[in-house]
N, C-alpha and C. Protein backbone atom coordinates (compact mmCIF):
# COMPACT_ATOMS: atom_id res chain seq x y z
N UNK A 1 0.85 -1.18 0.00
CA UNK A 1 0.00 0.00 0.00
C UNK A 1 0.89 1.23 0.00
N UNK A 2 0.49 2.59 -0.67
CA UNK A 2 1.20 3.25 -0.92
C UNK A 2 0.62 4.71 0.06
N UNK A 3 1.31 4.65 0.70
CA UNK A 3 1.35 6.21 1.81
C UNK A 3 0.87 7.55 1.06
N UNK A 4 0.16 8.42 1.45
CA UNK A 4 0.07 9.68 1.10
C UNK A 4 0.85 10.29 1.72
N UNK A 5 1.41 11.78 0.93
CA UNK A 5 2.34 12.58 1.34
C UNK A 5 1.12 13.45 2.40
N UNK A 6 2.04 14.08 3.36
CA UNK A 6 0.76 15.25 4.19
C UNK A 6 -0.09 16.17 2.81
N UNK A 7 0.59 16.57 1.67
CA UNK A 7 0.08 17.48 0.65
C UNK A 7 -1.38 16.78 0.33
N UNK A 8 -1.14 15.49 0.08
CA UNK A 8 -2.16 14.69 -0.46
C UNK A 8 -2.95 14.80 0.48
N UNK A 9 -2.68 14.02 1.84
CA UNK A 9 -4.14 14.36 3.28
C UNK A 9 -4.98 15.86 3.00
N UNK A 10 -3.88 16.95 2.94
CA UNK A 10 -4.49 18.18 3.20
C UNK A 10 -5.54 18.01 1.82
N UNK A 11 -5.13 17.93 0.90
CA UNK A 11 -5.94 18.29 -0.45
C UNK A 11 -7.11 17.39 -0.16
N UNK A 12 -7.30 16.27 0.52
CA UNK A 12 -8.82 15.08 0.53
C UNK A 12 -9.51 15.60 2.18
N UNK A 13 -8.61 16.46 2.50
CA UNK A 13 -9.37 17.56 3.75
C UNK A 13 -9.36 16.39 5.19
N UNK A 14 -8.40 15.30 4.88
CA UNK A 14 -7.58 14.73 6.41
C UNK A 14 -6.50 15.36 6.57
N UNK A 15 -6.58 14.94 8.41
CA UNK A 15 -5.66 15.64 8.76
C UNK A 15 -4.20 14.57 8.27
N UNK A 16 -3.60 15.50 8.20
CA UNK A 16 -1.93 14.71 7.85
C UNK A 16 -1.66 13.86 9.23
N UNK A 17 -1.87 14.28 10.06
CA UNK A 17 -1.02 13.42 11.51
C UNK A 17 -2.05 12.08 11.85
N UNK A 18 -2.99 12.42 11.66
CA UNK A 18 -4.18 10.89 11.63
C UNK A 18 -4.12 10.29 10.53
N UNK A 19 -3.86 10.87 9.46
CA UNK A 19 -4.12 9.92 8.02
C UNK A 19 -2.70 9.48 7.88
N UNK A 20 -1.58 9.82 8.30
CA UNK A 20 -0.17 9.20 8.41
C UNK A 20 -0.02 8.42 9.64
N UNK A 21 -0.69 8.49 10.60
CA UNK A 21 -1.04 7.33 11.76
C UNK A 21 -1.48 6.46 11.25
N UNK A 22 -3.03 6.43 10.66
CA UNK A 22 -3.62 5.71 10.69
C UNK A 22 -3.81 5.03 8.78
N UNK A 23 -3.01 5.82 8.42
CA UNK A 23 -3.16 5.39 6.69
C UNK A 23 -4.34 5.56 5.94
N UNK A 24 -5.13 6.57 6.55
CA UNK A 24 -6.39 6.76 5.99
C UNK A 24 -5.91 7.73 4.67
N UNK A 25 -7.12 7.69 3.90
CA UNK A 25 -6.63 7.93 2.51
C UNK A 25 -8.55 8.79 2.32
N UNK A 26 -8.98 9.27 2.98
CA UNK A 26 -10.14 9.76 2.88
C UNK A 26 -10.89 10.10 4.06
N UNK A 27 -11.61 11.37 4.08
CA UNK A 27 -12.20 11.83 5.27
C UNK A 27 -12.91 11.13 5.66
N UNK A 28 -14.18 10.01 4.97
CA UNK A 28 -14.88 9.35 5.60
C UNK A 28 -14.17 8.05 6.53
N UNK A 29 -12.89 7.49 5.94
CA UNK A 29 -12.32 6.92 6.70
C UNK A 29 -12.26 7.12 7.85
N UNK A 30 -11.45 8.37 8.19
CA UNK A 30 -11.29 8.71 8.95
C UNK A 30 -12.38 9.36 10.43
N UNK A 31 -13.71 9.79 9.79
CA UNK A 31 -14.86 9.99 10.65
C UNK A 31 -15.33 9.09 11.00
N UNK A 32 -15.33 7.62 10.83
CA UNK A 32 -15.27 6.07 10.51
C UNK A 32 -14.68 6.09 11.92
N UNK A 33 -13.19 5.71 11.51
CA UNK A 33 -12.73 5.64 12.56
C UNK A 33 -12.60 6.60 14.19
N UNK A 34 -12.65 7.70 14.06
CA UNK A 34 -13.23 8.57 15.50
C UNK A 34 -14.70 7.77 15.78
N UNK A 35 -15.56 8.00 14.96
CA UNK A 35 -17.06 6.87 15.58
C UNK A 35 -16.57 6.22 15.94
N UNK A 36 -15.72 4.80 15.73
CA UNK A 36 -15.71 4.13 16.26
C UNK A 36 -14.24 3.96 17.53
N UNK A 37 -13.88 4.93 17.93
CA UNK A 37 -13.49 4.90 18.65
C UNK A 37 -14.17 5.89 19.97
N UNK A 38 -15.55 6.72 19.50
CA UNK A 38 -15.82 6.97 20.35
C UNK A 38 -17.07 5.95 21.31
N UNK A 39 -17.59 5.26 20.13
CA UNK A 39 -18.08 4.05 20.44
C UNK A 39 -17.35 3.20 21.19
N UNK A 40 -16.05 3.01 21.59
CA UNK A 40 -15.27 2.32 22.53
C UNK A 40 -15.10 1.12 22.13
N UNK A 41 -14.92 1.19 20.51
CA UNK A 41 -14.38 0.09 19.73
C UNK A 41 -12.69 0.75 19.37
N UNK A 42 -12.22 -0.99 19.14
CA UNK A 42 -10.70 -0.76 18.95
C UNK A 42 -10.63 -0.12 17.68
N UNK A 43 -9.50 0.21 16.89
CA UNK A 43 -9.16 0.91 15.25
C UNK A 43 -8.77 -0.20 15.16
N UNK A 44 -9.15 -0.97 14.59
CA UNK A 44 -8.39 -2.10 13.15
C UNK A 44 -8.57 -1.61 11.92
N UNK A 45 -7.73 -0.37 11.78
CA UNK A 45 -7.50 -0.38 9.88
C UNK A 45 -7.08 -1.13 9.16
N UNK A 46 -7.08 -1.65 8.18
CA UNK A 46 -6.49 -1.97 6.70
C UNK A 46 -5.19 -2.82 7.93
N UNK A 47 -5.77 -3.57 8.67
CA UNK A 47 -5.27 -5.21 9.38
C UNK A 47 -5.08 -6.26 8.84
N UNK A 48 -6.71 -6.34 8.32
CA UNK A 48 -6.80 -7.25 7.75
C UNK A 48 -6.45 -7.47 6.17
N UNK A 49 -5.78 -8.67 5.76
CA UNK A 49 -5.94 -8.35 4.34
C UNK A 49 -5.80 -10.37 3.73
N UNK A 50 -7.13 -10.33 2.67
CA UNK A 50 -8.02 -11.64 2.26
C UNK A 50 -7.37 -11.48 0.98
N UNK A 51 -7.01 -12.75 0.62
CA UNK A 51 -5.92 -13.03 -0.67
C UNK A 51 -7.13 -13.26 -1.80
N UNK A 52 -7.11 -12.84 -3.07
CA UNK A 52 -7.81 -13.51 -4.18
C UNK A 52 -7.22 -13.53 -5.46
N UNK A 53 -7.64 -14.20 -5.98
CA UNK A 53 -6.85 -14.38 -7.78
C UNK A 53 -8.07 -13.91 -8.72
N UNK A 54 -7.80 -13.12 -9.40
CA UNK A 54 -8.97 -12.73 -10.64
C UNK A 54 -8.85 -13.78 -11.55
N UNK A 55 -9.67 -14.36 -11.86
CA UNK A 55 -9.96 -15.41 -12.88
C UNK A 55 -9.60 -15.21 -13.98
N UNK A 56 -8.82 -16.26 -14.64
CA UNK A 56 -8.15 -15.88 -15.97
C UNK A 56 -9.57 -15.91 -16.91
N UNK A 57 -9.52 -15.46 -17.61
CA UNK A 57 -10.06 -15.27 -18.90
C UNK A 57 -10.05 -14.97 -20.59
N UNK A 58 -10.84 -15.79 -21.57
CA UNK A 58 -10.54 -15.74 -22.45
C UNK A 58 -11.03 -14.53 -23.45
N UNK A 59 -10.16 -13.90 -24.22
CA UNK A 59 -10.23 -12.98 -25.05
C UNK A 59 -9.81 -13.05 -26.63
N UNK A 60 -10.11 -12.40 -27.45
CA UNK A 60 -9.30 -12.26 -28.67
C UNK A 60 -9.24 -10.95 -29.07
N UNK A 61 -8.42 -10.70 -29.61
CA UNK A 61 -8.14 -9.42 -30.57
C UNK A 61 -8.05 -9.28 -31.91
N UNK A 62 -8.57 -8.49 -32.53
CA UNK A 62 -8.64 -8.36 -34.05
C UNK A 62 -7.19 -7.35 -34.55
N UNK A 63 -6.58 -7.64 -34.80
CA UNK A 63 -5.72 -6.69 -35.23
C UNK A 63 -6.04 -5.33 -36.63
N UNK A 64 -5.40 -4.43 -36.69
CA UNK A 64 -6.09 -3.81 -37.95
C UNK A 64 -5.29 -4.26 -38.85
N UNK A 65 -4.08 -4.40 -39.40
CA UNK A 65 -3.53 -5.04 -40.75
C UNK A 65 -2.43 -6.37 -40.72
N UNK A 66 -2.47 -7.32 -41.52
CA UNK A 66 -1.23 -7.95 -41.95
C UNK A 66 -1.09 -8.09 -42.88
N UNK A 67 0.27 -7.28 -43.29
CA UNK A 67 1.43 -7.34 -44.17
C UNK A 67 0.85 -8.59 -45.27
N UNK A 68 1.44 -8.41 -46.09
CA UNK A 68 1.89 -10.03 -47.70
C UNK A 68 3.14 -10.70 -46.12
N UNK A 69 4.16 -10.03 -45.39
CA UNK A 69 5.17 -10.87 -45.11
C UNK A 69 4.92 -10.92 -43.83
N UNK A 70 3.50 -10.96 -43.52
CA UNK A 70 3.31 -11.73 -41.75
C UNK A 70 3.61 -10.60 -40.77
N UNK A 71 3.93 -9.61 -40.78
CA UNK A 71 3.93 -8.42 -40.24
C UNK A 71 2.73 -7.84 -39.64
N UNK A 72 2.24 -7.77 -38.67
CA UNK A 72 0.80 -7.08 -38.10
C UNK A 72 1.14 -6.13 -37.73
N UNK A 73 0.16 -5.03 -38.01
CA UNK A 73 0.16 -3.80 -37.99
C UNK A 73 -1.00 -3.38 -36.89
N UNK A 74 -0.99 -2.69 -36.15
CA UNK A 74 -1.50 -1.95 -35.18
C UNK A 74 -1.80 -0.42 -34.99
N UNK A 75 -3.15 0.35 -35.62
CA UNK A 75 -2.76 1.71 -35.97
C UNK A 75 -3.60 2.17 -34.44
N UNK A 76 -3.01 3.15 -34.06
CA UNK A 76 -3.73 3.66 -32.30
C UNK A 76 -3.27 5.29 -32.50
N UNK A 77 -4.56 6.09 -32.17
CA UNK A 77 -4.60 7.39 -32.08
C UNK A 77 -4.31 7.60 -30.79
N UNK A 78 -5.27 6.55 -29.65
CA UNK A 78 -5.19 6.51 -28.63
C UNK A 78 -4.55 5.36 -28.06
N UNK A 79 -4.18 5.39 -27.03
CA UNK A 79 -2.72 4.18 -26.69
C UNK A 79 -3.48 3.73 -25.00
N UNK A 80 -4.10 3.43 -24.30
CA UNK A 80 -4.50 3.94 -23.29
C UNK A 80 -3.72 2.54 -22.19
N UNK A 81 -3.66 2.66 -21.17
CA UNK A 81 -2.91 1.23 -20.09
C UNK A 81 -3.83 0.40 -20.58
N UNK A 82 -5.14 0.54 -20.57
CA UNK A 82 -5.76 -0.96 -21.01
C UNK A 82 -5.02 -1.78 -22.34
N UNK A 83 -5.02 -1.01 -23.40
CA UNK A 83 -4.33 -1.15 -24.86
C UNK A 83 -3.07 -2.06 -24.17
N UNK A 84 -2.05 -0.60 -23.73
CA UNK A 84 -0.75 -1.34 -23.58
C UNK A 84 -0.50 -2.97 -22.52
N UNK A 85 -1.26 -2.80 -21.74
CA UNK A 85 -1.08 -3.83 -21.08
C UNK A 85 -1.14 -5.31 -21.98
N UNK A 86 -2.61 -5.42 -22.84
CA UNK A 86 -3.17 -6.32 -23.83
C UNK A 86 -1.94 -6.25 -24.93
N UNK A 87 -1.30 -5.67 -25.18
CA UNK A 87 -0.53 -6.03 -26.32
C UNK A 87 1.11 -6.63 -25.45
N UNK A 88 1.18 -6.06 -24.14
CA UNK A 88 2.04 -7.04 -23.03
C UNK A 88 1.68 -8.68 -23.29
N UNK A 89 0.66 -8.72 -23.04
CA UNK A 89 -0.21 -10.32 -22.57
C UNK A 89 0.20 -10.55 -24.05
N UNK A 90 -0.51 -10.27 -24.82
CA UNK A 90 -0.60 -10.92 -26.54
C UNK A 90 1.37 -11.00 -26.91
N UNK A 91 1.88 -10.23 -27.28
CA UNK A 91 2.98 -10.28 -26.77
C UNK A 91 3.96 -11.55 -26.17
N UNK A 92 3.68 -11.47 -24.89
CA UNK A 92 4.11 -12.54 -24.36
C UNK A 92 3.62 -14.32 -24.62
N UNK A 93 2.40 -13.61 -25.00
CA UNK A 93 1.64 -15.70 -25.51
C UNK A 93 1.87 -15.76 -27.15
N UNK A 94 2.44 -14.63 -27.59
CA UNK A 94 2.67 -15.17 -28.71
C UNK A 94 3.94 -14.25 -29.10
N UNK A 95 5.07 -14.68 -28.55
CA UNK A 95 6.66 -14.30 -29.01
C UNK A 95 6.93 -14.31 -30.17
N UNK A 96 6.80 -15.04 -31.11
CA UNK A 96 6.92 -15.14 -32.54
C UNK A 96 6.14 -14.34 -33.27
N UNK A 97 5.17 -13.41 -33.50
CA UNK A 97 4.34 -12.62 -34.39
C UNK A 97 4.96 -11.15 -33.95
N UNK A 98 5.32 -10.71 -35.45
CA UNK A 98 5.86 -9.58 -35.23
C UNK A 98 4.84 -8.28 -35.15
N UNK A 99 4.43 -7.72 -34.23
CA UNK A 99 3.93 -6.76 -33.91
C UNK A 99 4.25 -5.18 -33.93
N UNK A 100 3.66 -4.21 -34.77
CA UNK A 100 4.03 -3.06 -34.46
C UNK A 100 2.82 -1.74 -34.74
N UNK A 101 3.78 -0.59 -34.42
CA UNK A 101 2.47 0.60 -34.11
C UNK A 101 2.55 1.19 -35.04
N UNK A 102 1.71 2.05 -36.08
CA UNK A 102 1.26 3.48 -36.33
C UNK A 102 0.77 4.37 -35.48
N UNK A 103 1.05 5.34 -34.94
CA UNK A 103 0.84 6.24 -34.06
C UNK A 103 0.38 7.35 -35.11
N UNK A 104 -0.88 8.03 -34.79
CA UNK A 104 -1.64 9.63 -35.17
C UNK A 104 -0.10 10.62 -35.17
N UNK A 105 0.58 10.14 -33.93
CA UNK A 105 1.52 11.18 -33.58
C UNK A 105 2.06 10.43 -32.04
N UNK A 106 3.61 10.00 -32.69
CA UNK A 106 4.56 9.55 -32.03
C UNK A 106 4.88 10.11 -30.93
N UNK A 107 4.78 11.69 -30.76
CA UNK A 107 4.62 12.38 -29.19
C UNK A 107 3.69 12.37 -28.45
N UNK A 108 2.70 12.01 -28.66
CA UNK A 108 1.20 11.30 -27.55
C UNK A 108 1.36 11.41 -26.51
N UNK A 109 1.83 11.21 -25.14
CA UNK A 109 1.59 10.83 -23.98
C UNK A 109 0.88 10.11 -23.68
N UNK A 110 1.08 9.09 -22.61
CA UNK A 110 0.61 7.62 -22.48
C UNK A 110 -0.59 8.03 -21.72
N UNK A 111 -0.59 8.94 -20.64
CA UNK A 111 -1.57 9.25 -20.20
C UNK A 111 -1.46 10.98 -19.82
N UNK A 112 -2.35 11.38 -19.32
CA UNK A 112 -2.41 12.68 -19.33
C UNK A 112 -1.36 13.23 -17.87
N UNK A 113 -0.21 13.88 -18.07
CA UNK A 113 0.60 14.58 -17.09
C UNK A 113 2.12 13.93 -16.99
N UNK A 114 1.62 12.56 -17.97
CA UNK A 114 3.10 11.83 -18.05
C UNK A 114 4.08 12.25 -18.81
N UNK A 115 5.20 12.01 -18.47
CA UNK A 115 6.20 12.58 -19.86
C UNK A 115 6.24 11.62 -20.66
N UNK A 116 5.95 10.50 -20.56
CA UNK A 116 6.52 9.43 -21.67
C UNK A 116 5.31 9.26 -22.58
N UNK A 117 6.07 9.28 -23.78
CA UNK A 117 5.25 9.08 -25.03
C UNK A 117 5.25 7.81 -25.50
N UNK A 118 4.17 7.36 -26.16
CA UNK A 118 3.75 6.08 -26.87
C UNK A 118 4.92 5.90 -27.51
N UNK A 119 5.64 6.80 -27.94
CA UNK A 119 7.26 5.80 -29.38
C UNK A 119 8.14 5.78 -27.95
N UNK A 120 8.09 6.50 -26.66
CA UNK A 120 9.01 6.04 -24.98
C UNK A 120 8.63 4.29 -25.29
N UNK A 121 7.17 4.25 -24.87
CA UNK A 121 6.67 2.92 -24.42
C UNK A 121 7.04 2.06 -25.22
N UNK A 122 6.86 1.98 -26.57
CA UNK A 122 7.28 0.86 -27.63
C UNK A 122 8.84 0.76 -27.47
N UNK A 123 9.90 1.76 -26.89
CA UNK A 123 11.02 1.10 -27.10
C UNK A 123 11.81 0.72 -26.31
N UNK A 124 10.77 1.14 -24.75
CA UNK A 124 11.29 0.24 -23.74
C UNK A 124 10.84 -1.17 -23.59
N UNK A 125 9.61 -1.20 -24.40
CA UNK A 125 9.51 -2.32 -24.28
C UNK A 125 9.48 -3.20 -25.99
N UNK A 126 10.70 -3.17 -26.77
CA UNK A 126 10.64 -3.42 -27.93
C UNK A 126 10.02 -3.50 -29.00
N UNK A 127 8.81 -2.76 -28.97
CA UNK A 127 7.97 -2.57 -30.24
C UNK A 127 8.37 -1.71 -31.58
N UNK A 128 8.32 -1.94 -32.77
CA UNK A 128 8.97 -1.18 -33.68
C UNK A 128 7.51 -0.18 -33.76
N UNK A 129 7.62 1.12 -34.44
CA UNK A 129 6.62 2.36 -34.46
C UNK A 129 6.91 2.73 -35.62
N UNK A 130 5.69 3.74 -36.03
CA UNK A 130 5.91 4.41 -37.31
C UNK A 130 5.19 5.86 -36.72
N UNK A 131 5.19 6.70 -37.29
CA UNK A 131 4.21 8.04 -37.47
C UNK A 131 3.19 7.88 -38.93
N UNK A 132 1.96 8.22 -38.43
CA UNK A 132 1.30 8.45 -39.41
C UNK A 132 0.50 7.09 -40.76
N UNK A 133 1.90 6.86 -41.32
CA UNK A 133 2.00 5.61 -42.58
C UNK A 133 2.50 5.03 -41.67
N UNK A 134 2.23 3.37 -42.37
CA UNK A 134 3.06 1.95 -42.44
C UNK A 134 4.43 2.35 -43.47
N UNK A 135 5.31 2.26 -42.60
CA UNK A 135 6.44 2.30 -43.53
C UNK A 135 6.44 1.50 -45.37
N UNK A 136 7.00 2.20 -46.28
CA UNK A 136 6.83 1.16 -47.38
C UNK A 136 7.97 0.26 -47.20
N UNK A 137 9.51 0.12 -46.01
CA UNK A 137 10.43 -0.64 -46.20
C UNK A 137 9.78 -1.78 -44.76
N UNK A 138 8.60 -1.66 -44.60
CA UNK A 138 8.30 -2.81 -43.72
C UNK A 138 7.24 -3.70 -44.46
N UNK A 139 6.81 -3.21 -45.78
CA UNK A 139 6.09 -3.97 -46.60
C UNK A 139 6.94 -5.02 -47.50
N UNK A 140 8.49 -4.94 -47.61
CA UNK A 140 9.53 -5.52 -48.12
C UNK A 140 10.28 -6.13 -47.79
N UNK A 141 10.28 -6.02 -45.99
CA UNK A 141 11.05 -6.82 -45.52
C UNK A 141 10.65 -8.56 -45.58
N UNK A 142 11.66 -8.90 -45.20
CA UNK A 142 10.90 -10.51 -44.79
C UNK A 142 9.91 -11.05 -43.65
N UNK A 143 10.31 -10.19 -42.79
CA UNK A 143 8.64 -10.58 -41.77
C UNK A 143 9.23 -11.54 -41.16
N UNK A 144 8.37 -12.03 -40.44
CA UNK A 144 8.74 -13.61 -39.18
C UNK A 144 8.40 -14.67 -40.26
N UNK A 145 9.63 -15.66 -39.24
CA UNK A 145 9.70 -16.82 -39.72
C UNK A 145 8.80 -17.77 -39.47
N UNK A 146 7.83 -17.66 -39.09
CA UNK A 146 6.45 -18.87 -38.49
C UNK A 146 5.51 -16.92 -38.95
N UNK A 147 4.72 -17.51 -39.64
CA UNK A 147 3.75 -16.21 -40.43
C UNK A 147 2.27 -16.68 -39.06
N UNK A 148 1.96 -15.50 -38.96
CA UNK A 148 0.90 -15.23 -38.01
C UNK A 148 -0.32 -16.62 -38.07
N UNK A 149 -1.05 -16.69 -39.36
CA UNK A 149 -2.16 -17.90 -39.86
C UNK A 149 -0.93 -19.09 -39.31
N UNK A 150 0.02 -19.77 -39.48
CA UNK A 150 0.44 -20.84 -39.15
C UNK A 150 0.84 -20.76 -37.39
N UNK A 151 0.84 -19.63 -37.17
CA UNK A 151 1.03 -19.63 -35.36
C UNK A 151 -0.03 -20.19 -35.05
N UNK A 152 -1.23 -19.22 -35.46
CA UNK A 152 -2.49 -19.41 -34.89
C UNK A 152 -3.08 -21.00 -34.67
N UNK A 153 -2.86 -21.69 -36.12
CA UNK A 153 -3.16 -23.09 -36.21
C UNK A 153 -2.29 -24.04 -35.71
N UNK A 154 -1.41 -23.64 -34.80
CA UNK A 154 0.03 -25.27 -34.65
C UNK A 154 -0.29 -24.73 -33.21
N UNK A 155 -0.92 -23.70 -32.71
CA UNK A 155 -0.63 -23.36 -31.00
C UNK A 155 -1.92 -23.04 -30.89
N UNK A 156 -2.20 -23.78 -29.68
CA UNK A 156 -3.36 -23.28 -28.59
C UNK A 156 -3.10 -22.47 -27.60
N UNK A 157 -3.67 -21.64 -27.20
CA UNK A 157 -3.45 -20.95 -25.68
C UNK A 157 -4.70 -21.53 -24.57
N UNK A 158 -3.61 -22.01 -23.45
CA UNK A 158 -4.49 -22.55 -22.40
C UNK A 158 -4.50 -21.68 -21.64
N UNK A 159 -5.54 -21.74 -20.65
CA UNK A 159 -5.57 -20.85 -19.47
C UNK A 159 -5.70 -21.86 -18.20
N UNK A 160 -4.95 -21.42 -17.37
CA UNK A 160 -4.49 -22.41 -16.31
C UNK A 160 -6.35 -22.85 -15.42
């Protein structure tokens, strides 16, 4: 769990010295807890904590283009964590399909106040990018060696 600075308490209108005591993260919390301590109940905050697993689940994605040479193309105006995460997962269950972006505009920001831009994100995490067009020297290259239609048909994806 991640602490608020006192700036943060003051701005959600807790006090900094109770909400850094007590890790409250909101005034009602915190009026919560005075009730119930004037009620002459103990404070057990955020004590307790109940383990769960989100259920895997099955999905597909449509991609927007592939290449003559097995190349999938991906065009995104908008890039948003949901997007990036899903092309993490896809990505990772399928290492062999070469994946890449068209970006509206390669300076984007991933989200609003961040510095890092969508062509940041693709090259920390190895994605090739374009601006605007599909390159014409990625329509010529050779592409992957196992072409997307023969991945799809020789591999299943299980979910545990």
């Amino acid at each position: 769990m991640t602490k608020w600075t006192p700036k943060q308490y003051a701005k959600r209108g807790v006090s900094a010295d109770a909400g850094i005591r007590h890790g409250f993260r909101s005034g009602l919390e915190q009026q919560n807890a005075e009730h119930l301590k004037k009620h002459g109940q103990t404070i057990r905050f955020e004590l307790l904590k109940i383990p769960y697993i989100i259920p895997a689940s099955r999905h597909t994605y449509t991609f927007d283009f592939e290449l003559d040479n097995g190349i999938i193309i991906e065009t995104k105006g908008i890039f948003d964590a949901q997007d990036r995460a899903k092309h993490l997962i896809v990505r990772e269950l399928w290492p062999e399909l070469d994946i890449r972006f068209v970006f509206s505009s390669c300076k984007t920001k991933i989200a609003p106040g961040s510095k890092t831009t969508v062509a940041d994100w693709c090259e920390k995490y190895g994605f090739r990018y374009a601006e605007k067009y599909i390159p014409s020297h990625w329509m010529t290259e050779q592409g992957p060696v196992i072409k997307p239609r023969e991945a799809l048909a020789t591999r299943k994806v299980t979910l545990p």
